[in-house]
PDB file of N, CA and C in Angstrom:
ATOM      1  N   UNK A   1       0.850  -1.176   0.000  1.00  0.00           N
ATOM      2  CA  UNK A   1       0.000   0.000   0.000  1.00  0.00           C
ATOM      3  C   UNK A   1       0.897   1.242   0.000  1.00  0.00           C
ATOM      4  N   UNK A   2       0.702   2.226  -0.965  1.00  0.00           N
ATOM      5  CA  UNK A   2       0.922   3.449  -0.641  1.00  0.00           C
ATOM      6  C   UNK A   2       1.486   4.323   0.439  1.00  0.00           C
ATOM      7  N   UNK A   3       2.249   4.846   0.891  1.00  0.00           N
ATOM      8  CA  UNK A   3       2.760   5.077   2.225  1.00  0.00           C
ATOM      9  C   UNK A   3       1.504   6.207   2.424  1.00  0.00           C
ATOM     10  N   UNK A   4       1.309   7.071   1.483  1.00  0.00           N
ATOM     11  CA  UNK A   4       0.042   8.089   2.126  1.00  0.00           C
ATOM     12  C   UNK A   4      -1.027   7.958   2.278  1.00  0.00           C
ATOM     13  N   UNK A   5      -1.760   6.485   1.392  1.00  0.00           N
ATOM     14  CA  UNK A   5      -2.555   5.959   0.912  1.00  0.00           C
ATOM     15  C   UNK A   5      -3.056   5.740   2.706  1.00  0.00           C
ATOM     16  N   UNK A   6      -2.112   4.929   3.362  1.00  0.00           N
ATOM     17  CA  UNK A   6      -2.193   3.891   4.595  1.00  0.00           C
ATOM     18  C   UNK A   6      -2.079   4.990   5.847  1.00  0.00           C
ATOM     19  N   UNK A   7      -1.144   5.645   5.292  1.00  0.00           N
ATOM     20  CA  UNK A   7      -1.504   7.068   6.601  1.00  0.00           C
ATOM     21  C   UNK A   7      -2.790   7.931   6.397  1.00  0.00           C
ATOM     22  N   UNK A   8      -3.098   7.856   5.312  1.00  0.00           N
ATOM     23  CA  UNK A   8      -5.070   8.811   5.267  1.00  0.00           C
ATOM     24  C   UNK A   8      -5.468   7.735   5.528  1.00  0.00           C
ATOM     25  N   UNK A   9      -6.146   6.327   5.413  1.00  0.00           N
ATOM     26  CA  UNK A   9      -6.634   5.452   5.909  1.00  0.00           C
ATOM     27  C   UNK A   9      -6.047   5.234   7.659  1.00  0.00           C
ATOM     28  N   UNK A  10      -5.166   5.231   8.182  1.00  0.00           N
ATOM     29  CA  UNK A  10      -5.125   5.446   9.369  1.00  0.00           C
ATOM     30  C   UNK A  10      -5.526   6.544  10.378  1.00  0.00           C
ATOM     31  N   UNK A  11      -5.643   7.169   9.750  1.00  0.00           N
ATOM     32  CA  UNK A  11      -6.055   8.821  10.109  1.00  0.00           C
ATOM     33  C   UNK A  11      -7.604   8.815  10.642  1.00  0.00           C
ATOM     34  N   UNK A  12      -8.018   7.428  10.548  1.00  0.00           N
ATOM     35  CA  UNK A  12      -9.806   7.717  10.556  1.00  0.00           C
ATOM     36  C   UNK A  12     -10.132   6.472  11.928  1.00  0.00           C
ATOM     37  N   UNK A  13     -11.341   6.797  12.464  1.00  0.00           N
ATOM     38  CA  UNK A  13     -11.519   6.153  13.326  1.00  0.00           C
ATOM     39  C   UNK A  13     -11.463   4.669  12.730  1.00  0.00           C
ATOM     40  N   UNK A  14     -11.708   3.475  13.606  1.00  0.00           N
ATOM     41  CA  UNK A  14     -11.647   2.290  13.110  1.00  0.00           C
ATOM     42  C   UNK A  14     -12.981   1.818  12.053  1.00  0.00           C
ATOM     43  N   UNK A  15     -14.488   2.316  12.543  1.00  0.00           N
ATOM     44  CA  UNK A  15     -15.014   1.730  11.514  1.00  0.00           C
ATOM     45  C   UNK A  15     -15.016   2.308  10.178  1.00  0.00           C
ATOM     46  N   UNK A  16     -14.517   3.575   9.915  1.00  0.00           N
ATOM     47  CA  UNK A  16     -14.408   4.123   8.599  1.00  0.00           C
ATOM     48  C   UNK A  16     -13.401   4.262   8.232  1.00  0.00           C
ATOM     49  N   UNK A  17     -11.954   3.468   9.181  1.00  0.00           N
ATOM     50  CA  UNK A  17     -11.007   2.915   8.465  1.00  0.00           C
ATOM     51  C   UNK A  17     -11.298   1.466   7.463  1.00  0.00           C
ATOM     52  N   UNK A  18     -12.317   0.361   8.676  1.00  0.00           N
ATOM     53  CA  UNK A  18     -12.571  -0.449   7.992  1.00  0.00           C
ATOM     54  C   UNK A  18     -12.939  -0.665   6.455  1.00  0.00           C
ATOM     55  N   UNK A  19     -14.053   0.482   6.132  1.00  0.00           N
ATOM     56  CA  UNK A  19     -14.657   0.707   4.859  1.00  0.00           C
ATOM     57  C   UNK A  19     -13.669   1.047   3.953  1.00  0.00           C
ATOM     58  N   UNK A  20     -12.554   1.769   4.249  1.00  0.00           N
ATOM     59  CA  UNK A  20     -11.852   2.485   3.819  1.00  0.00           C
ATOM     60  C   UNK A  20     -10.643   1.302   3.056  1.00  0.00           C
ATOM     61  N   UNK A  21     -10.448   0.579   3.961  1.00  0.00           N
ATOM     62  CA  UNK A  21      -9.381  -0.887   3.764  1.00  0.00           C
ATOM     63  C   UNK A  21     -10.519  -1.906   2.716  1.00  0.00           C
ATOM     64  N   UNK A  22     -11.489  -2.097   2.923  1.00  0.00           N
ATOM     65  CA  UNK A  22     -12.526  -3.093   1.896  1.00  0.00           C
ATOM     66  C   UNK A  22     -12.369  -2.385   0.430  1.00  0.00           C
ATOM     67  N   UNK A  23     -12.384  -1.075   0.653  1.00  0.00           N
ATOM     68  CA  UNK A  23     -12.543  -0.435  -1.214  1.00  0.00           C
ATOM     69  C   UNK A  23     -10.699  -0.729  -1.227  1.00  0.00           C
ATOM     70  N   UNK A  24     -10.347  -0.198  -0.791  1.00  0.00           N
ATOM     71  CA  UNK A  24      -8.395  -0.763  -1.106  1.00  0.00           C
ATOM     72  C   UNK A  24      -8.522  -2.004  -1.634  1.00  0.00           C
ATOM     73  N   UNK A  25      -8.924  -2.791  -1.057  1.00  0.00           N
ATOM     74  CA  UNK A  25      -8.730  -3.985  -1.474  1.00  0.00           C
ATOM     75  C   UNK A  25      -9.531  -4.484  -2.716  1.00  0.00           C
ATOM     76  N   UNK A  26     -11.130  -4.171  -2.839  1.00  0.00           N
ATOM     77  CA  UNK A  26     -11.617  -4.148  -3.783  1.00  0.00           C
ATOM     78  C   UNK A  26     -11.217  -3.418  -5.282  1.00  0.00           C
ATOM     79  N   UNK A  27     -10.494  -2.572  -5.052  1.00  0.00           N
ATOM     80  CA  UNK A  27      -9.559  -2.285  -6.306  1.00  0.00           C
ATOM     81  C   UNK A  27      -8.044  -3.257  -6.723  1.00  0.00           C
ATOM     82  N   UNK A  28      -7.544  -3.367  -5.343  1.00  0.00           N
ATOM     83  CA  UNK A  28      -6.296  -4.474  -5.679  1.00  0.00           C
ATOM     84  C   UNK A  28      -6.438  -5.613  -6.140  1.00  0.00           C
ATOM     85  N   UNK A  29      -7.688  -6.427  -5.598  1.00  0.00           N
ATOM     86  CA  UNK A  29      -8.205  -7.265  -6.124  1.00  0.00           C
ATOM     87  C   UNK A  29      -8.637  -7.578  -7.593  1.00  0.00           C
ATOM     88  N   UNK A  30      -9.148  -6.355  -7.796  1.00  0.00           N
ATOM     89  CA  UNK A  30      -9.967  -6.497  -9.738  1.00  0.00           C
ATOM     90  C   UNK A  30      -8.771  -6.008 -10.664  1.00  0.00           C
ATOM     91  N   UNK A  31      -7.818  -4.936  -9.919  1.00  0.00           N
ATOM     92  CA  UNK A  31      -6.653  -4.146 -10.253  1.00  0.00           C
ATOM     93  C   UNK A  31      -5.321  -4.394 -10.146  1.00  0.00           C
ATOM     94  N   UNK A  32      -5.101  -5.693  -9.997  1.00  0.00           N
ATOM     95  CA  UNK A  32      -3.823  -5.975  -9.042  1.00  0.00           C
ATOM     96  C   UNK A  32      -2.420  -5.260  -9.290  1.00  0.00           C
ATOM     97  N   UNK A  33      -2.632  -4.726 -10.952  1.00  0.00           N
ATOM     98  CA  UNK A  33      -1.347  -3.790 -11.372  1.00  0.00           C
ATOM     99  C   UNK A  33      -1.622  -2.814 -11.813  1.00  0.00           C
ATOM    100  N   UNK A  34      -2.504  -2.239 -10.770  1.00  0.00           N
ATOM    101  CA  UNK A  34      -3.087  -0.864 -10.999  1.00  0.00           C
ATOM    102  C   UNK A  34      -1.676  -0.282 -10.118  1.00  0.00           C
ATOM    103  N   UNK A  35      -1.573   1.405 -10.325  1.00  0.00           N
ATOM    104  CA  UNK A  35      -0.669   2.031 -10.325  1.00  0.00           C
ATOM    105  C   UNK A  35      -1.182   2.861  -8.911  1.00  0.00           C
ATOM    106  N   UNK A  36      -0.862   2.547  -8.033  1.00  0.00           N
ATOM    107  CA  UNK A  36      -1.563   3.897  -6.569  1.00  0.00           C
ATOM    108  C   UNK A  36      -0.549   4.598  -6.584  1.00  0.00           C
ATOM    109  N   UNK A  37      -1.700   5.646  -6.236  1.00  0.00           N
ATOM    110  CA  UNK A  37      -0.665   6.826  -6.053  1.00  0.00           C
ATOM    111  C   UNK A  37      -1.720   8.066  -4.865  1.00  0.00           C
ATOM    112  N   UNK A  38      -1.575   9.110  -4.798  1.00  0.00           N
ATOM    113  CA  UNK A  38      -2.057   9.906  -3.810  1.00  0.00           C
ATOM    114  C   UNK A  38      -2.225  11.404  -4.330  1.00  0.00           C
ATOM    115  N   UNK A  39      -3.957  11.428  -4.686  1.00  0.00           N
ATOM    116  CA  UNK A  39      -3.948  12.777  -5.789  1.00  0.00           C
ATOM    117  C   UNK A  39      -5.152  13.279  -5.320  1.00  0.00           C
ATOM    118  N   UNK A  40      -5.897  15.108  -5.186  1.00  0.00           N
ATOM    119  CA  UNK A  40      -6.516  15.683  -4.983  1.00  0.00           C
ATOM    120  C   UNK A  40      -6.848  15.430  -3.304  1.00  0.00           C
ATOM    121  N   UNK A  41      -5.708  14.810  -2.380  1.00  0.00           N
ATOM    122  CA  UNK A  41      -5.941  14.377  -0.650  1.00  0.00           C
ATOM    123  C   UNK A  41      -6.517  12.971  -0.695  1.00  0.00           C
ATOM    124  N   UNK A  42      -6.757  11.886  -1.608  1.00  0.00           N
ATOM    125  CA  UNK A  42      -7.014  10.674  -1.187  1.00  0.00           C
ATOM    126  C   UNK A  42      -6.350   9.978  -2.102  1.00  0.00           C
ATOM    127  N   UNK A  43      -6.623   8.423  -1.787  1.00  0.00           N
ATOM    128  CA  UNK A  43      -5.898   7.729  -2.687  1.00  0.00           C
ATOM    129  C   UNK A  43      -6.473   7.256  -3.978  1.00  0.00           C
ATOM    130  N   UNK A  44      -5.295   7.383  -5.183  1.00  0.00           N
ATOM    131  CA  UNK A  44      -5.584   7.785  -6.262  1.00  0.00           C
ATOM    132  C   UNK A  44      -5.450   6.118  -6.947  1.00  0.00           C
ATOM    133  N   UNK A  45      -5.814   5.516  -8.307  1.00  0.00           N
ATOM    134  CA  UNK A  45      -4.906   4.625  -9.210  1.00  0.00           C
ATOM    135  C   UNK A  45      -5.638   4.735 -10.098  1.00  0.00           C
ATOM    136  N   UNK A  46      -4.527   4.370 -11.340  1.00  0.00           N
ATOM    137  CA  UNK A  46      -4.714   4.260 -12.490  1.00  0.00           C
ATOM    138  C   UNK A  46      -4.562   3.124 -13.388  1.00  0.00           C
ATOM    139  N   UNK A  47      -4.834   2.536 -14.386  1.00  0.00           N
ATOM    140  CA  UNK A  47      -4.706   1.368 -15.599  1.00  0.00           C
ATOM    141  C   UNK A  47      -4.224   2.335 -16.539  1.00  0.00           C
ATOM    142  N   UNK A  48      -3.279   1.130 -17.191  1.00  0.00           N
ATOM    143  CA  UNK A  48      -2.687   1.417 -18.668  1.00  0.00           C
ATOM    144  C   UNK A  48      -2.569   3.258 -18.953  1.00  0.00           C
ATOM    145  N   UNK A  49      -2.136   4.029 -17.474  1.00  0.00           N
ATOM    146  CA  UNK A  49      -1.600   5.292 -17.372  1.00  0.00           C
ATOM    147  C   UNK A  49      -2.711   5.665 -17.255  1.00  0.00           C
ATOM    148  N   UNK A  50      -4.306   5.577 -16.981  1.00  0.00           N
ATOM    149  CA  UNK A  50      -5.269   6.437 -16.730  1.00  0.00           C
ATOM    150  C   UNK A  50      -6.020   6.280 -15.548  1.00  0.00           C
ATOM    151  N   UNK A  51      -6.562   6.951 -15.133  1.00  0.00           N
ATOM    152  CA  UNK A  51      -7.428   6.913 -14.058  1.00  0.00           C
ATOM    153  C   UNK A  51      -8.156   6.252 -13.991  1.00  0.00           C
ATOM    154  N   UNK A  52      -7.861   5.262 -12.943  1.00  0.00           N
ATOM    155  CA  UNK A  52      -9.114   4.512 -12.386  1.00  0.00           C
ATOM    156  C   UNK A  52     -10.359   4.902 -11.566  1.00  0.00           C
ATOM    157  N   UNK A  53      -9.440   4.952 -10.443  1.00  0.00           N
ATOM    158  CA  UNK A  53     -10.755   5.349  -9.582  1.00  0.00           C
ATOM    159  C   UNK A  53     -10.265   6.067  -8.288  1.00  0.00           C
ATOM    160  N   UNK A  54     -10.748   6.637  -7.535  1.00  0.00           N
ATOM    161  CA  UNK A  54     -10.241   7.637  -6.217  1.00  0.00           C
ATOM    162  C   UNK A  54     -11.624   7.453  -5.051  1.00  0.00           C
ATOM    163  N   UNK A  55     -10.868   7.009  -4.132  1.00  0.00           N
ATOM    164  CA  UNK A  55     -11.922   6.956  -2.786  1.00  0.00           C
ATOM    165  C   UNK A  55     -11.426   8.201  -1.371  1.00  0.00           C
ATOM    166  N   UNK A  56     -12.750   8.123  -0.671  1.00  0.00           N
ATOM    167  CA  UNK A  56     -12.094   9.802   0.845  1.00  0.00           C
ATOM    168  C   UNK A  56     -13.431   9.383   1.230  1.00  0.00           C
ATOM    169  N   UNK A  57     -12.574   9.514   2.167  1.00  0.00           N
ATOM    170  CA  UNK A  57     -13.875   9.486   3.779  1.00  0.00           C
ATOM    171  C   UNK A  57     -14.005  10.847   4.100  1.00  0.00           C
ATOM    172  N   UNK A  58     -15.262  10.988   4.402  1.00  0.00           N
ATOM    173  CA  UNK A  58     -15.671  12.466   5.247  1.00  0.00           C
ATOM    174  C   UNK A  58     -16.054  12.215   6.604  1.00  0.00           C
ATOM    175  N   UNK A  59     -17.018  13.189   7.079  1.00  0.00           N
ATOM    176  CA  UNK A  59     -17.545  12.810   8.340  1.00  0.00           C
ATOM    177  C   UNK A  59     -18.715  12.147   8.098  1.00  0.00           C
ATOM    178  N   UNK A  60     -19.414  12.161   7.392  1.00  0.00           N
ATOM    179  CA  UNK A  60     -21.148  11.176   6.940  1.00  0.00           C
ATOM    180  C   UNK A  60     -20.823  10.259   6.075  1.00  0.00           C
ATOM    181  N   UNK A  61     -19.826  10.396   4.969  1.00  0.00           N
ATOM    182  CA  UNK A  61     -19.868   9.677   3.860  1.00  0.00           C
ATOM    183  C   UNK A  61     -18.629   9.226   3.442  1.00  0.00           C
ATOM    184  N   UNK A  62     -18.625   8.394   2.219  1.00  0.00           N
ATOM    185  CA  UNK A  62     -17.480   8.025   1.751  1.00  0.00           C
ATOM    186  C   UNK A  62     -17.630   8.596   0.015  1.00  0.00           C
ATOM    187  N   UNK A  63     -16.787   9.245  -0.294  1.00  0.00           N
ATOM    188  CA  UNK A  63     -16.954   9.223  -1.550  1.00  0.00           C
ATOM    189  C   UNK A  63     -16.368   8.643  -2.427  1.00  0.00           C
ATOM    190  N   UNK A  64     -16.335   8.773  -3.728  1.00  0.00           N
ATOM    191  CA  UNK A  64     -16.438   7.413  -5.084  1.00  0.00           C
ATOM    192  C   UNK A  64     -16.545   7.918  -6.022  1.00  0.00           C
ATOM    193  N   UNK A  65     -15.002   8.546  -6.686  1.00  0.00           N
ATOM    194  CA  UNK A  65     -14.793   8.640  -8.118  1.00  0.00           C
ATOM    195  C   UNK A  65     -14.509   7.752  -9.052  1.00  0.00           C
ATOM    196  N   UNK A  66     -14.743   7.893  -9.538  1.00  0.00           N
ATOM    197  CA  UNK A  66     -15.252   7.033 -11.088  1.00  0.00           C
ATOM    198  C   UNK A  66     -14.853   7.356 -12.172  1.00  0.00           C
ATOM    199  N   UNK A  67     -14.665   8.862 -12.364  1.00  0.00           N
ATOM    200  CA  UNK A  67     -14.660   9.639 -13.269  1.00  0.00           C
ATOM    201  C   UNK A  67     -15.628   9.827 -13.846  1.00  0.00           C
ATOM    202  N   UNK A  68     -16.618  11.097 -14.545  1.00  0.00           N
ATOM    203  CA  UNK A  68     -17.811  10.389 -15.343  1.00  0.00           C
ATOM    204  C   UNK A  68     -18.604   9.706 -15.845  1.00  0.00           C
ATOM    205  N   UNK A  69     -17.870   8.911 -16.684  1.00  0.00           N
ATOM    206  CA  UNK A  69     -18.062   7.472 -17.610  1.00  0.00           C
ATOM    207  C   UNK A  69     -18.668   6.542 -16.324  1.00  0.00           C
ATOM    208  N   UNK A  70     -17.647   6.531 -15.494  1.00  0.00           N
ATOM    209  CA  UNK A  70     -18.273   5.192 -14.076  1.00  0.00           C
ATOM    210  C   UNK A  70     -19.394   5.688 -13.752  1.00  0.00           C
ATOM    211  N   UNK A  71     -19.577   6.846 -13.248  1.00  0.00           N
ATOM    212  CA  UNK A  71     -21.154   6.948 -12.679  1.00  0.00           C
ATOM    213  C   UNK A  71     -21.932   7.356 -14.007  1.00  0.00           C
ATOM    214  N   UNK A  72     -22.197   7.547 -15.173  1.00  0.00           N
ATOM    215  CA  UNK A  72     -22.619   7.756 -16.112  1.00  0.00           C
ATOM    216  C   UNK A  72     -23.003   6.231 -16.391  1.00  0.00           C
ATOM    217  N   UNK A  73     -22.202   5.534 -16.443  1.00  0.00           N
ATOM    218  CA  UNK A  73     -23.048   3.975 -16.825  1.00  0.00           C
ATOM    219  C   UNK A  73     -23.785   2.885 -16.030  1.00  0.00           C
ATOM    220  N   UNK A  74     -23.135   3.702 -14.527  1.00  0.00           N
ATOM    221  CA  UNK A  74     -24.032   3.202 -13.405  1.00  0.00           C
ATOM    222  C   UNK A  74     -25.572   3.867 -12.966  1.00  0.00           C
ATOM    223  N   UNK A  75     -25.989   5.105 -13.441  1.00  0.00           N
ATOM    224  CA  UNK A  75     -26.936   5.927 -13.062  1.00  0.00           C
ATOM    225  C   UNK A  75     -28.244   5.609 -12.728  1.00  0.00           C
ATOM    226  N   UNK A  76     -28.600   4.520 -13.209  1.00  0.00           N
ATOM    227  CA  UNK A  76     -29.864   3.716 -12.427  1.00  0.00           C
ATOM    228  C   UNK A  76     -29.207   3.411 -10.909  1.00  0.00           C
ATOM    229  N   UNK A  77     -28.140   2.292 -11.148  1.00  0.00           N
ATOM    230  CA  UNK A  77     -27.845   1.733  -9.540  1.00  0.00           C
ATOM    231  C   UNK A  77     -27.540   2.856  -8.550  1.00  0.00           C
ATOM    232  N   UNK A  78     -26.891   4.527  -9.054  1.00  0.00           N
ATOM    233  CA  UNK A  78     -26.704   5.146  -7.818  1.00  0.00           C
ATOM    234  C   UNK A  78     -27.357   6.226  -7.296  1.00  0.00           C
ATOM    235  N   UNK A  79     -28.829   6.058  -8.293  1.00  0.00           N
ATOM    236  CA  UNK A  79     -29.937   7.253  -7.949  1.00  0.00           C
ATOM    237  C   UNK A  79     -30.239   7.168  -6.370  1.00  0.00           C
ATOM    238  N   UNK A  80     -30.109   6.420  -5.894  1.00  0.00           N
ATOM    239  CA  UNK A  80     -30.262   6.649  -4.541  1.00  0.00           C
ATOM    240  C   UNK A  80     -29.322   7.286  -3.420  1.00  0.00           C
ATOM    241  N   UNK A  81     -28.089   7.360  -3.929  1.00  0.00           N
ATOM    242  CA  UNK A  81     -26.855   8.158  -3.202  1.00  0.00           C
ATOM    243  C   UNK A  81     -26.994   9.830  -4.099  1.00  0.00           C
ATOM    244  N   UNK A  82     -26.532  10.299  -2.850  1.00  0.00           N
ATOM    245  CA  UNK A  82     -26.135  11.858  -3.089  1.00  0.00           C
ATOM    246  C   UNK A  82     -24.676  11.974  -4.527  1.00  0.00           C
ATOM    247  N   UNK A  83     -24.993  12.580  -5.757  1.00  0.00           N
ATOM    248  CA  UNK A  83     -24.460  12.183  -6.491  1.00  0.00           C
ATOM    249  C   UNK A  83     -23.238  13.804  -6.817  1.00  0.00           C
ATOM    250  N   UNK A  84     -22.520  14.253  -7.899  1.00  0.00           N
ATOM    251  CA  UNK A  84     -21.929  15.222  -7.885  1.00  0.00           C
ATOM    252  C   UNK A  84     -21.532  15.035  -9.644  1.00  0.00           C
ATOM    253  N   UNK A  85     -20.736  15.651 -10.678  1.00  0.00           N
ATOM    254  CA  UNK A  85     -20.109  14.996 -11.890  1.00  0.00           C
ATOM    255  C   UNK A  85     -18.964  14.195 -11.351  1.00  0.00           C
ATOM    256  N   UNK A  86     -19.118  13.159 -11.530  1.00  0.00           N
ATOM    257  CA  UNK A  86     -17.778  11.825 -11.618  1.00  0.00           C
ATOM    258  C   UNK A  86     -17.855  11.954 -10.153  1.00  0.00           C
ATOM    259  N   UNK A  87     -18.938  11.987  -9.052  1.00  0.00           N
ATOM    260  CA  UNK A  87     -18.388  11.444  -8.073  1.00  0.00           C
ATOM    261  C   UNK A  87     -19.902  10.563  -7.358  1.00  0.00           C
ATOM    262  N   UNK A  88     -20.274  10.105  -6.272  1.00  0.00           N
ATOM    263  CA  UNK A  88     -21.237   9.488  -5.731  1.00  0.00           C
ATOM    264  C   UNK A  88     -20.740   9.406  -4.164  1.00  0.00           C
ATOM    265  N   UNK A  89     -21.952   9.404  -3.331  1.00  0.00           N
ATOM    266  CA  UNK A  89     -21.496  10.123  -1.869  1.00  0.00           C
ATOM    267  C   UNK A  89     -22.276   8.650  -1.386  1.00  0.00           C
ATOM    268  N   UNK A  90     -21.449   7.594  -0.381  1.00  0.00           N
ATOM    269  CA  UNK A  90     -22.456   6.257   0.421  1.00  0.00           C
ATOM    270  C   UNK A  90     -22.695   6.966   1.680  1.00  0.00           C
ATOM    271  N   UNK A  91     -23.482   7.666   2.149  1.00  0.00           N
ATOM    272  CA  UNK A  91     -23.481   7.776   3.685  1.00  0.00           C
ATOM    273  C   UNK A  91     -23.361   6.549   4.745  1.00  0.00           C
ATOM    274  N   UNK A  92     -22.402   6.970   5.563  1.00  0.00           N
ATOM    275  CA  UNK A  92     -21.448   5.780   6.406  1.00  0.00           C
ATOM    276  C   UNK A  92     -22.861   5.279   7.625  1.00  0.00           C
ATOM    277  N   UNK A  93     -23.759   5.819   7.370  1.00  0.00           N
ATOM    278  CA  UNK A  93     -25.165   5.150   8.448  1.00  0.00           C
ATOM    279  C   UNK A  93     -25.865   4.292   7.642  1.00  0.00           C
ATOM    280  N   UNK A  94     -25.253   4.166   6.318  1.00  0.00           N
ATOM    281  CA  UNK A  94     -25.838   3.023   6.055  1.00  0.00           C
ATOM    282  C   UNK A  94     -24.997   1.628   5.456  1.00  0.00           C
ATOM    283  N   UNK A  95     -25.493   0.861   4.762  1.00  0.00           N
ATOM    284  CA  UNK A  95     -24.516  -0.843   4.334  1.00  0.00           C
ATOM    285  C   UNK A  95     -23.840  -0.022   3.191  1.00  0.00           C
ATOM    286  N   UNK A  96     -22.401   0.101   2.769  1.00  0.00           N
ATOM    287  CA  UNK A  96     -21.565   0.159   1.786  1.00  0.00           C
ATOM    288  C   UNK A  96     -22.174  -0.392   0.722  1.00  0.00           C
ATOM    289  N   UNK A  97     -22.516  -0.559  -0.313  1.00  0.00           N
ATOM    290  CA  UNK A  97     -22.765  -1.315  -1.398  1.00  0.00           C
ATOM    291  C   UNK A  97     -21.236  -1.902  -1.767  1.00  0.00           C
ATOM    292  N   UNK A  98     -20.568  -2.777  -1.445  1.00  0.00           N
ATOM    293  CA  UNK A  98     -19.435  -3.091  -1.811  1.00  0.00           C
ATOM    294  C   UNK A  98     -19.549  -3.586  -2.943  1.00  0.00           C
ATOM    295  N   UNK A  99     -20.628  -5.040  -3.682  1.00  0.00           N
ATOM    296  CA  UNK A  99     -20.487  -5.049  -4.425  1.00  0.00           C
ATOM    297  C   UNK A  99     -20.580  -3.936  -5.904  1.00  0.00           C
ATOM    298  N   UNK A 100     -21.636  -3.112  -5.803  1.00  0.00           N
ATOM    299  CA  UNK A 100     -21.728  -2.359  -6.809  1.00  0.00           C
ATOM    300  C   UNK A 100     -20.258  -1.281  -7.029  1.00  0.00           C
ATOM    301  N   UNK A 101     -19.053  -1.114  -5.725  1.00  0.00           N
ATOM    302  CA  UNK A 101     -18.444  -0.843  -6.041  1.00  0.00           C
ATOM    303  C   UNK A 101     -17.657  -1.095  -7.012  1.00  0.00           C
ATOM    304  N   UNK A 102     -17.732  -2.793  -6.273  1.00  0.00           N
ATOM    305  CA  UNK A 102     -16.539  -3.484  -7.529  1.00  0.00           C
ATOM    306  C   UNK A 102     -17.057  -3.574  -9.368  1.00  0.00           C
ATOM    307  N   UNK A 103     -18.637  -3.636  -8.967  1.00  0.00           N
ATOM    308  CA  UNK A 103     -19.210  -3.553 -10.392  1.00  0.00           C
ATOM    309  C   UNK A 103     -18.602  -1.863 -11.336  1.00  0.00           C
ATOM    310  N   UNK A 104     -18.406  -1.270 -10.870  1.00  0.00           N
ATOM    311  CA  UNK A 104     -17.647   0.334 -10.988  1.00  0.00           C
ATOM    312  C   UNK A 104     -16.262   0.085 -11.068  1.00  0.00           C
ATOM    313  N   UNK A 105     -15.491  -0.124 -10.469  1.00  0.00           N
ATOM    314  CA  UNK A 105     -14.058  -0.977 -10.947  1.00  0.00           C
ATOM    315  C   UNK A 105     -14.028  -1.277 -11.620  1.00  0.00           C
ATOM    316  N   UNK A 106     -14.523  -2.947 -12.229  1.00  0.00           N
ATOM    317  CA  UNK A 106     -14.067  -3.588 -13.085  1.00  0.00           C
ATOM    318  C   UNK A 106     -15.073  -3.093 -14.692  1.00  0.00           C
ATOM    319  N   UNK A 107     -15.528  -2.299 -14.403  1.00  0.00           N
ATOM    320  CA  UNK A 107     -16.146  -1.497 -15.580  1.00  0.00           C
ATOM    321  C   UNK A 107     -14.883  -0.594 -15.920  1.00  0.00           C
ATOM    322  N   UNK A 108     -14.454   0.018 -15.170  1.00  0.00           N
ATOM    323  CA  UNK A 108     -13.491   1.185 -15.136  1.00  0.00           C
ATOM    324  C   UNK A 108     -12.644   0.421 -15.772  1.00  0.00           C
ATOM    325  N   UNK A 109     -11.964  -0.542 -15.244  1.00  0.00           N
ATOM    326  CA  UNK A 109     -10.730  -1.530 -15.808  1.00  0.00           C
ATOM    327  C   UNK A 109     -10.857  -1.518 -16.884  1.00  0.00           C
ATOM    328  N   UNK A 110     -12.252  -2.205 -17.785  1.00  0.00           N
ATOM    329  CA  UNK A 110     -12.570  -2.489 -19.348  1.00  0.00           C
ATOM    330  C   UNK A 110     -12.481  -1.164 -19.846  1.00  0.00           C
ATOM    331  N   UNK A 111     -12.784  -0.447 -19.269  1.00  0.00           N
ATOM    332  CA  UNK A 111     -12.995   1.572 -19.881  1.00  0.00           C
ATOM    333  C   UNK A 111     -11.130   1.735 -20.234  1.00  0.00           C
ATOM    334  N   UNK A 112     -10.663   1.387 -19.112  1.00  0.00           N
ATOM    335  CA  UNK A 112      -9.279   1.753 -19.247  1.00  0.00           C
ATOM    336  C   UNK A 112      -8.382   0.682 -20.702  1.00  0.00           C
ATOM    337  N   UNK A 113      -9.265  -0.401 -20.459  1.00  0.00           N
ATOM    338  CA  UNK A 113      -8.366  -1.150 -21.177  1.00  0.00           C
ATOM    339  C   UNK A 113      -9.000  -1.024 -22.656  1.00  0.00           C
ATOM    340  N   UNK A 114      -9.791  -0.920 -23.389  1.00  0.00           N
ATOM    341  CA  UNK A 114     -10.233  -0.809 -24.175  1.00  0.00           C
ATOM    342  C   UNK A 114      -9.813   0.474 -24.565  1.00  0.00           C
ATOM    343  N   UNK A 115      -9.629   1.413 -24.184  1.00  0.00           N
ATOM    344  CA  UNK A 115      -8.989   3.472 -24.566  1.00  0.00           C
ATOM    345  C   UNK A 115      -7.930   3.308 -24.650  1.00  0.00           C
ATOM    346  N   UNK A 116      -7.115   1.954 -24.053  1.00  0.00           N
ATOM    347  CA  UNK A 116      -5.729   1.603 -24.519  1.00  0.00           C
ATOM    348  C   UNK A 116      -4.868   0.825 -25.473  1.00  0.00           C
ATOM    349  N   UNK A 117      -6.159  -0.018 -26.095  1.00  0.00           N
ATOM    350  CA  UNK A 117      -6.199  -0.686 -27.153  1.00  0.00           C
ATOM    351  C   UNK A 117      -6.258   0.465 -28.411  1.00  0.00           C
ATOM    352  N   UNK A 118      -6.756   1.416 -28.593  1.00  0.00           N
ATOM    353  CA  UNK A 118      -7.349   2.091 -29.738  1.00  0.00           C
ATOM    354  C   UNK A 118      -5.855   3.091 -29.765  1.00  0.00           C
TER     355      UNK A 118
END
């Protein structure tokens, strides 16, 4: 992990560190040679040199960049979260949708890998 990546994830109490360590991993997992790095105060990665995806804890919520395209092709599944351009807000009082995260990942992955093919 990231040395800043693991110090902003330490930085937070334990259960919204927890959440915080499940999306880490849910990207390493679908991403395993994704590129981390530490951009706009949270942790950042990218595929085949582009942006993947960027996660940050607040005090209510967690947020979930995507970049456009991710929440643009998800927009049915995240009408129910507080939304922004290229970002989506889970408020931490309720269940994470973990899977639909990873469904946003590994979309992102094909987004990345396919813009790198052309």
């Amino acid at each position: 992990m990231h040395a800043q990546t693991e110090a902003y994830i330490d930085s937070f109490p334990t259960f919204t560190k927890e959440i915080l360590l499940k999306i880490h991993q849910l990207i390493k997992q679908n991403a395993p040679h994704s590129e981390e790095d530490f951009s706009y105060g949270m942790p950042a990665y990218k595929t085949n040199g582009k942006p993947l995806v960027y996660f940050a804890a607040y005090k209510n919520h967690i947020g979930f960049y995507a970049t456009p395209t991710g929440h643009e092709a998800f927009k049915e599944k995240i009408l129910a979260y507080k939304q922004g351009k290229g970002s989506v807000q889970f408020p931490l009082n309720q269940a994470i949708p973990y899977s639909l995260i990873e469904e946003i990942i590994k979309f992102r992955i094909e987004e990345n890998f396919a813009k790198n093919k052309k």
